[in-house]
Protein backbone atom coordinates (compact mmCIF):
# COMPACT_ATOMS: atom_id res chain seq x y z
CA UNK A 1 -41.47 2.69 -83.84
CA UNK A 2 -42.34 -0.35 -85.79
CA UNK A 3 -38.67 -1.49 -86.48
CA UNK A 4 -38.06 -1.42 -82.80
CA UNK A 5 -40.93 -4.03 -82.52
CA UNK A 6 -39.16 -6.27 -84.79
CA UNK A 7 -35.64 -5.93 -82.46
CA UNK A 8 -37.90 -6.59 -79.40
CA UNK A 9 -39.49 -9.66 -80.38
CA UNK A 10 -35.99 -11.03 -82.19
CA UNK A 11 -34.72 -10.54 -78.24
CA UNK A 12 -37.75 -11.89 -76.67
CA UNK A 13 -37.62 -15.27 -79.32
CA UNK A 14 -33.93 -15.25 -78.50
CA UNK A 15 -34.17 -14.88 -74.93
CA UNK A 16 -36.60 -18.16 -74.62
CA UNK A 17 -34.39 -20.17 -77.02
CA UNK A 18 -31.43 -19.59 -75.03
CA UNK A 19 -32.70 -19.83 -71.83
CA UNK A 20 -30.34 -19.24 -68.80
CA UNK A 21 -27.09 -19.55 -71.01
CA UNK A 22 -28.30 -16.48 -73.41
CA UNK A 23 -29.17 -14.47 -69.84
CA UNK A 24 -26.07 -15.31 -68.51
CA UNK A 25 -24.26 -14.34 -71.48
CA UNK A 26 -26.43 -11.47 -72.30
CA UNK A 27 -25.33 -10.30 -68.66
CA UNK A 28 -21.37 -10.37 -69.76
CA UNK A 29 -21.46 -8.51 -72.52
CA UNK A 30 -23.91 -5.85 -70.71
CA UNK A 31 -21.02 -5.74 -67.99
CA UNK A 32 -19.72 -2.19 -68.54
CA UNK A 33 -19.06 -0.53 -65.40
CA UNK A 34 -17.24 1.99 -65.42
CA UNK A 35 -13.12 1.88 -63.92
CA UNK A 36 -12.24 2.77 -60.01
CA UNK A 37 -8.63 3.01 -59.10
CA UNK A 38 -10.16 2.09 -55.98
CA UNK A 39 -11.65 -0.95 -56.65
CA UNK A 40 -8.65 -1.67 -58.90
CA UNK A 41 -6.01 -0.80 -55.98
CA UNK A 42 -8.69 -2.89 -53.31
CA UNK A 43 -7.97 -6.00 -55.79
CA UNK A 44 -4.46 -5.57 -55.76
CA UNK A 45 -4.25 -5.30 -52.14
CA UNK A 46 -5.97 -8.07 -51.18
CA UNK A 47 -3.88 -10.26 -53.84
CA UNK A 48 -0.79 -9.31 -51.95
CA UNK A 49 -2.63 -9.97 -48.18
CA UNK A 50 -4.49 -13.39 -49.25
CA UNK A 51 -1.06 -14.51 -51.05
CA UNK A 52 0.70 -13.18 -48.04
CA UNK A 53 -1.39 -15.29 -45.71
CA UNK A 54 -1.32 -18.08 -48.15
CA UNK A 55 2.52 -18.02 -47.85
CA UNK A 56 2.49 -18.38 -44.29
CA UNK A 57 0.26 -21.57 -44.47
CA UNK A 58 3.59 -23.14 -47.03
CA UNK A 59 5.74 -22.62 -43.69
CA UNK A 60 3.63 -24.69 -41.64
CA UNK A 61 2.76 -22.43 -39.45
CA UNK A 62 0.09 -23.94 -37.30
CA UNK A 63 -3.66 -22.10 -38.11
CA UNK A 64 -4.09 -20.94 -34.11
CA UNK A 65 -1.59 -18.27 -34.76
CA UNK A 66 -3.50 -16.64 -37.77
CA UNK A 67 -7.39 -17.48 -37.05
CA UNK A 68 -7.66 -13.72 -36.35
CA UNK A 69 -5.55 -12.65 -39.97
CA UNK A 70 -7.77 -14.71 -41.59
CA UNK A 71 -10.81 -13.29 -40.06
CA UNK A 72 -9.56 -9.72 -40.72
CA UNK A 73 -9.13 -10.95 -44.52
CA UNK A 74 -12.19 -12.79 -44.79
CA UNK A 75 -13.80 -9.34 -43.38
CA UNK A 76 -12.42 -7.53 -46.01
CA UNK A 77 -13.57 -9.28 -48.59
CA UNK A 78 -17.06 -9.18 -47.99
CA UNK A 79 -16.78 -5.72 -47.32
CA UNK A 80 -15.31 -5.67 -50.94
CA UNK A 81 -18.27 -7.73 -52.81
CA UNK A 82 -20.48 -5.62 -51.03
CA UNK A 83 -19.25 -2.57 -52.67
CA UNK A 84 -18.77 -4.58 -55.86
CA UNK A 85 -22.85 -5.20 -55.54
CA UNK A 86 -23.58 -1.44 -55.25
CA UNK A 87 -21.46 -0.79 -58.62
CA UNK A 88 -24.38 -0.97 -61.84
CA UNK A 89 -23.42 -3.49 -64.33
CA UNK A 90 -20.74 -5.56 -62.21
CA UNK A 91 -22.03 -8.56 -62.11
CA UNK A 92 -18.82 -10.37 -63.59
CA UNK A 93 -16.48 -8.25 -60.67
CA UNK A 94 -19.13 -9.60 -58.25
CA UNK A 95 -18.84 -13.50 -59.49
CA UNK A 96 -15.15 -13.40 -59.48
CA UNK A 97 -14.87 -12.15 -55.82
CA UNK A 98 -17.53 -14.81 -55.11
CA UNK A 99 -15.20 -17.30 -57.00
CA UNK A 100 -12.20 -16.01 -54.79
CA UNK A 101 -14.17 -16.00 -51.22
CA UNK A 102 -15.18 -19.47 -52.18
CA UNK A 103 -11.21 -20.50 -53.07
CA UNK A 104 -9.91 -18.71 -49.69
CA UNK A 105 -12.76 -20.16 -47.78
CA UNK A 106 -11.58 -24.08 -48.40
CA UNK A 107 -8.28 -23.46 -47.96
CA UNK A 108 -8.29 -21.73 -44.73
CA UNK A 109 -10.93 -24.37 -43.71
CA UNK A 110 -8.79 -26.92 -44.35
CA UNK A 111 -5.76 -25.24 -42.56
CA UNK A 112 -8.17 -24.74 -39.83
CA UNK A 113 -8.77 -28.73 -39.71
CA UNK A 114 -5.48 -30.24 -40.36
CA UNK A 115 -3.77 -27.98 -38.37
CA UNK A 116 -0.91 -27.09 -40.89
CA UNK A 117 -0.81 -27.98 -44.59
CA UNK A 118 2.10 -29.62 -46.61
CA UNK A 119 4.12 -26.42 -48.85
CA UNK A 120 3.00 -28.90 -51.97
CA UNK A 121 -0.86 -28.29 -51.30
CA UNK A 122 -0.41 -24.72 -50.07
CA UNK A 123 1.95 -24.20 -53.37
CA UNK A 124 -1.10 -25.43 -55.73
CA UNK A 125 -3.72 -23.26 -53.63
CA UNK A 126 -1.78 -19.93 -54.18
CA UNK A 127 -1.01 -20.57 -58.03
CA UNK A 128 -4.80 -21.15 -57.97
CA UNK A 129 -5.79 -18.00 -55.87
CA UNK A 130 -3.17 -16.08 -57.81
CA UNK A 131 -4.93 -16.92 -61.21
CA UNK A 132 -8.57 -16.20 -59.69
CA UNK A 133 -7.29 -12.67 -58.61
CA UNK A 134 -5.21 -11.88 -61.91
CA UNK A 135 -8.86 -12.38 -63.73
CA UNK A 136 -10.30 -10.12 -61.56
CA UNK A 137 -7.26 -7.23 -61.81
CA UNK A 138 -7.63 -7.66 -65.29
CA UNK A 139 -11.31 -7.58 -65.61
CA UNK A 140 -11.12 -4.13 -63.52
CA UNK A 141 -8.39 -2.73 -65.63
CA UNK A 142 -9.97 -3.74 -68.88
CA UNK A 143 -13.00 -1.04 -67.79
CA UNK A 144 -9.88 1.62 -67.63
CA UNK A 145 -9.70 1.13 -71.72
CA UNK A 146 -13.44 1.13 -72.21
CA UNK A 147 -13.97 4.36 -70.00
C-alpha cells in the first residue's frame, strides 16, 4: 500500500502545480466512453440538417420562413447534449456540442436580425460548422477503435 501513497501524493503535487490546465487536461485523457452507433448516427444527422439549414440561409431565403426549422434543430440539439451529459466520461462529446450550439446559435441569430445573409458569410459559417461537427464525428468514431 505504501507505493500507492507515493502515486497519490505525485498526483496531488501535480494537480496543485497545474492548476485548472492539468484538470482540464487530466479530464481529456480520462475521456473514454465507450462507442454508440447512436450517438455516432445522431452526429451525422444533425451535420446533414444544420448544413442543410445553413444552405438555405446562402439562398437568401428570408429567416420568417425557417424560424420554426431552426427551432426544431435547436430542439434537437439540446436533446442531444443532454444525452451526451448522461454518457460517463464524455466530457469532450459534451464541449464540442456546446462548441456547435454556440456556432449555430450566432448564426441563426444573426439571420434572425438581418433578415437574410450574403452566400459569402453563410459560405464561411458552414465551412466553420462543418469543421466543428467533423471533430465531433471523429471524436465519436475514435471510441469505436478503443472499444
Amino acid at each position: 500500500m505504501k507505493p500507492f501513497k507515493h502515486v497519490f501524493a505525485a498526483l496531488a503535487c501535480a494537480s496543485l502545480l497545474l492548476g485548472p490546465i492539468g484538470c482540464s487536461t487530466t479530464e481529456s485523457l480520462l475521456s473514454s466512453t465507450q462507442f454508440s452507433d447512436t450517438a455516432y448516427n445522431t452526429d451525422k444527422q444533425l451535420k446533414t440538417d444544420s448544413l442543410a439549414l445553413i444552405d438555405r440561409a446562402k439562398n437568401k431565403t428570408p429567416y420568417q420562413t425557417v424560424d420554426e426549422d431552426v427551432n426544431g434543430l435547436m430542439n434537437k440539439i439540446d436533446a442531444t447534449i443532454a444525452t451526451e451529459q448522461k454518457r460517463t466520461k464524455n466530457a469532450p462529446t459534451v464541449a464540442q456540442w456546446k462548441k456547435i450550439k454556440t456556432q449555430l446559435t450566432s448564426l441563426f441569430n444573426m439571420w434572425k436580425t438581418k433578415g437574410t445573409l450574403s452566400p459569402a458569410f453563410v459560405d464561411d459559417a458552414r465551412q466553420q460548422v462543418t469543421s466543428l461537427f467533423d471533430i465531433l464525428i471523429d471524436t465519436e468514431n475514435d471510441k469505436r477503435q478503443r472499444s
